[in-house]
Protein backbone atom coordinates (compact mmCIF):
# COMPACT_ATOMS: atom_id res chain seq x y z
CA UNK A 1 0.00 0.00 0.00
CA UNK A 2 1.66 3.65 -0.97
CA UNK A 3 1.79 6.14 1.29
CA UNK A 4 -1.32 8.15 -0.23
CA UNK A 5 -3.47 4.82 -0.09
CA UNK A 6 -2.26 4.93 3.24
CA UNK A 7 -3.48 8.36 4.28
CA UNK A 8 -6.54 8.49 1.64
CA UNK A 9 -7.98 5.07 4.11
CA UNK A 10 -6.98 6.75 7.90
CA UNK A 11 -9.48 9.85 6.25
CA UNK A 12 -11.78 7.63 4.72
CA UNK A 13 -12.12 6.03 8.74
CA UNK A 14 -12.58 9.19 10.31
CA UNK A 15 -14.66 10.71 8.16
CA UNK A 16 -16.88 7.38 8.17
CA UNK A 17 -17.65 8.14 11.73
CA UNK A 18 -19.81 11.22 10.69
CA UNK A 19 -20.48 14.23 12.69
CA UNK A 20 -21.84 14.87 15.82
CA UNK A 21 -25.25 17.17 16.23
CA UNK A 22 -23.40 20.32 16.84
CA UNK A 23 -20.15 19.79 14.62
CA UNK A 24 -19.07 21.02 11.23
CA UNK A 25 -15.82 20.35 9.73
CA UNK A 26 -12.89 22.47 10.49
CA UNK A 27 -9.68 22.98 8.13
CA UNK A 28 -9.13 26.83 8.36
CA UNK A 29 -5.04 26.15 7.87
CA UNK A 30 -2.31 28.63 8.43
CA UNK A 31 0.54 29.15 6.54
CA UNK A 32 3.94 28.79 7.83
CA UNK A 33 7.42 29.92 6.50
CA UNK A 34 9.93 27.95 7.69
CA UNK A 35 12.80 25.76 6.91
CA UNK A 36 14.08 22.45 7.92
CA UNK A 37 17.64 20.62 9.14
CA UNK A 38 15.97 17.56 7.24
CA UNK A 39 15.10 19.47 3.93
CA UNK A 40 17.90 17.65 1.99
CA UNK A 41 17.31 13.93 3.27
CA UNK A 42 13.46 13.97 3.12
CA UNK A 43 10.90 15.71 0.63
CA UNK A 44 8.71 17.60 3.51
CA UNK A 45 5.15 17.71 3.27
CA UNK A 46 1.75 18.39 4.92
CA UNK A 47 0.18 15.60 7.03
CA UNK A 48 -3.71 15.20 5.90
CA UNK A 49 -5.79 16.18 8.73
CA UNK A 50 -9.58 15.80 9.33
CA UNK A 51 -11.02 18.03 11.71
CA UNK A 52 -14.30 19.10 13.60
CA UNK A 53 -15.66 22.58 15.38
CA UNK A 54 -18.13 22.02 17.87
CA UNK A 55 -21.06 24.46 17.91
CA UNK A 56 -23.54 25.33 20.40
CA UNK A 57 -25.67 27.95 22.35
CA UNK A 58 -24.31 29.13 25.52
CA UNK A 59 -27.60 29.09 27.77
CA UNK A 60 -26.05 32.15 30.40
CA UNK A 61 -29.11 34.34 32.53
CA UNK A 62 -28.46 37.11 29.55
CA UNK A 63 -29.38 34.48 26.59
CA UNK A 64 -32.57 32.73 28.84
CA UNK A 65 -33.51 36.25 29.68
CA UNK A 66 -33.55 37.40 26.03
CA UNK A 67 -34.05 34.51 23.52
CA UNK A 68 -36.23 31.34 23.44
CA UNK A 69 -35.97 27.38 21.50
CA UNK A 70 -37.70 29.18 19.01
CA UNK A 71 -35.25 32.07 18.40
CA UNK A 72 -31.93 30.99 19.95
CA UNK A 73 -29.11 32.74 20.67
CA UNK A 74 -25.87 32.87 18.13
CA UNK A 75 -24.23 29.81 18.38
CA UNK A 76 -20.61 29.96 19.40
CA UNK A 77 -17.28 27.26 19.27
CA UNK A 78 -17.83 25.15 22.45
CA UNK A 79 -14.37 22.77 21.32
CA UNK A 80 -12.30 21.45 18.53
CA UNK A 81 -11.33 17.79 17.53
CA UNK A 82 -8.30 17.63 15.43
CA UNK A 83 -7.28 14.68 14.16
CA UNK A 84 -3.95 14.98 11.78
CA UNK A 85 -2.90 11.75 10.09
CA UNK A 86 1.05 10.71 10.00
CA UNK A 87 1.54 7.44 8.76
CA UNK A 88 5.09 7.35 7.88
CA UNK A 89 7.09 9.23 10.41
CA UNK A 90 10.53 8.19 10.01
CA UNK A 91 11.05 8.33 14.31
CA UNK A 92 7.92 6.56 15.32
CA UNK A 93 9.04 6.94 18.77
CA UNK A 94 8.96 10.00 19.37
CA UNK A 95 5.25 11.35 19.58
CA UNK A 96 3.81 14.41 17.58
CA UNK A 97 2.75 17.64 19.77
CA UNK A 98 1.66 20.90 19.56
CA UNK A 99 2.45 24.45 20.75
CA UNK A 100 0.00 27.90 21.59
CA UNK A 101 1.31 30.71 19.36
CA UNK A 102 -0.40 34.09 20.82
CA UNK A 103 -1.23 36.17 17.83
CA UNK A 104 -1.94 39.94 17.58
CA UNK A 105 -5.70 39.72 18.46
CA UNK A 106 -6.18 38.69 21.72
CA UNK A 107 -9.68 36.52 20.29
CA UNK A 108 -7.98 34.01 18.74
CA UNK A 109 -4.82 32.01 19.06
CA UNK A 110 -2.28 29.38 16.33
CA UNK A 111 -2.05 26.52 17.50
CA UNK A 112 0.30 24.51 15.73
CA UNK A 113 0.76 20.61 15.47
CA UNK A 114 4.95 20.03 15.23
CA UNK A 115 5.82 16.11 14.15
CA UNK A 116 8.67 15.52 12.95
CA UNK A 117 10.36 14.42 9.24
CA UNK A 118 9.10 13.93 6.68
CA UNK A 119 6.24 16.07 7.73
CA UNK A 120 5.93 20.13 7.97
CA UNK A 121 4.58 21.62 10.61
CA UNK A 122 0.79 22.60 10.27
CA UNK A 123 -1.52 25.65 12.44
CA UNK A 124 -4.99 25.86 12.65
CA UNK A 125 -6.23 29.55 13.91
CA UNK A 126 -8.67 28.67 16.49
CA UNK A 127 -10.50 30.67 19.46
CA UNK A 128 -8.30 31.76 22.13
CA UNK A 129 -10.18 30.31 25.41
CA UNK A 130 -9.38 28.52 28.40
CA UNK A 131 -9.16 24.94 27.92
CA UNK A 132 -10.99 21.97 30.09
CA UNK A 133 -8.30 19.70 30.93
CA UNK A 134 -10.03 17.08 31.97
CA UNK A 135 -10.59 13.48 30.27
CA UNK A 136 -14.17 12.78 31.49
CA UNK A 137 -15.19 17.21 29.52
CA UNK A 138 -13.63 15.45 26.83
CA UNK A 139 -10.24 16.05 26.56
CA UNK A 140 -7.88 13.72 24.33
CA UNK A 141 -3.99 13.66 23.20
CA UNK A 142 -3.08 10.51 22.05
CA UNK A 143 -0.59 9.47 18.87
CA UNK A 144 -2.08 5.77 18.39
CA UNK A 145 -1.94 4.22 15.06
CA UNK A 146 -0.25 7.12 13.25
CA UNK A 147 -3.19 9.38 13.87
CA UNK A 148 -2.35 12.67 16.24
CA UNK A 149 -5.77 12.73 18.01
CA UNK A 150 -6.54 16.27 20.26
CA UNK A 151 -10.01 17.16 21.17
CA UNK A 152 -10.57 20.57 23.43
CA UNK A 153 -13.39 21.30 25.04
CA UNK A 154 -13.16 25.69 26.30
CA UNK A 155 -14.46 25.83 30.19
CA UNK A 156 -18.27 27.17 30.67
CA UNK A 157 -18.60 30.39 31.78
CA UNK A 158 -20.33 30.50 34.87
CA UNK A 159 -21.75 34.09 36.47
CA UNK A 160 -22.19 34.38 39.79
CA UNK A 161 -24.19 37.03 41.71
């Protein structure tokens, strides 16, 4: 199997589990200039990537106070699920990550998936939030079967008297 059949089935499998009520698909990419030590040895490229937004109405004492089920209130980005595909890493042992890059407007932030040859680093502009760190809100980073897997769920808003 070549390594496009390769990454043309891990898509196929995560796009075959459909989306969720409140997601859309996500692949607002940002570009990156930058050079690598491995340039010479390996032919760099972008890792294929399949990724969700999840959507929903925030129900705060401002929204129930001033909208109804029958005209809601805007929906806003409640998390993200990013999963980016790297089947052939050359160091399998060492794990894909990803870094926060603060940008000049403080609503939004890059964050940026770094892996390793033959693969170029790839950012996603997403909404600059708090995250929910825990597993049982949702959270996930795992590299398991050459997929990078990292869904973020942003912490509610609670308003207190």
């Amino acid at each position: 199997m070549g390594e496009l059949e390769k990454e043309e089935e891990m898509i196929k499998g995560e796009s075959k589990k459909g989306m969720g009520e409140n997601e859309e698909k996500f692949n607002e990419e940002v570009n990156l200039d930058k050079k690598y030590a491995w340039n010479n040895k390996y032919k760099p490229r972008k890792p294929k990537y399949f990724n969700r937004v999840h959507t929903g109405y925030e129900w705060n004492k401002y929204n129930q106070t001033h909208y109804d089920h029958d005209n809601p209130p805007p929906k806003t980005v409640q998390g993200y699920k990013f999963n980016i595909f790297y089947p052939d890493l050359i160091d399998k042992s060492k794990a894909p990550g990803f870094k926060i890059q603060k940008t000049d407007n403080p609503d939004v932030c890059i964050l940026r998936f770094v892996a390793g040859p033959p693969y170029e680093d790839i950012a996603f502009k997403i909404v600059n939030r708090e995250w929910e760190h825990s597993h049982k809100k949702g959270f996930k980073c795992t590299f398991e079967r050459g997929i990078f897997h990292l869904w973020v769920n942003f912490k509610r808003m609670r308003y207190r008297r």
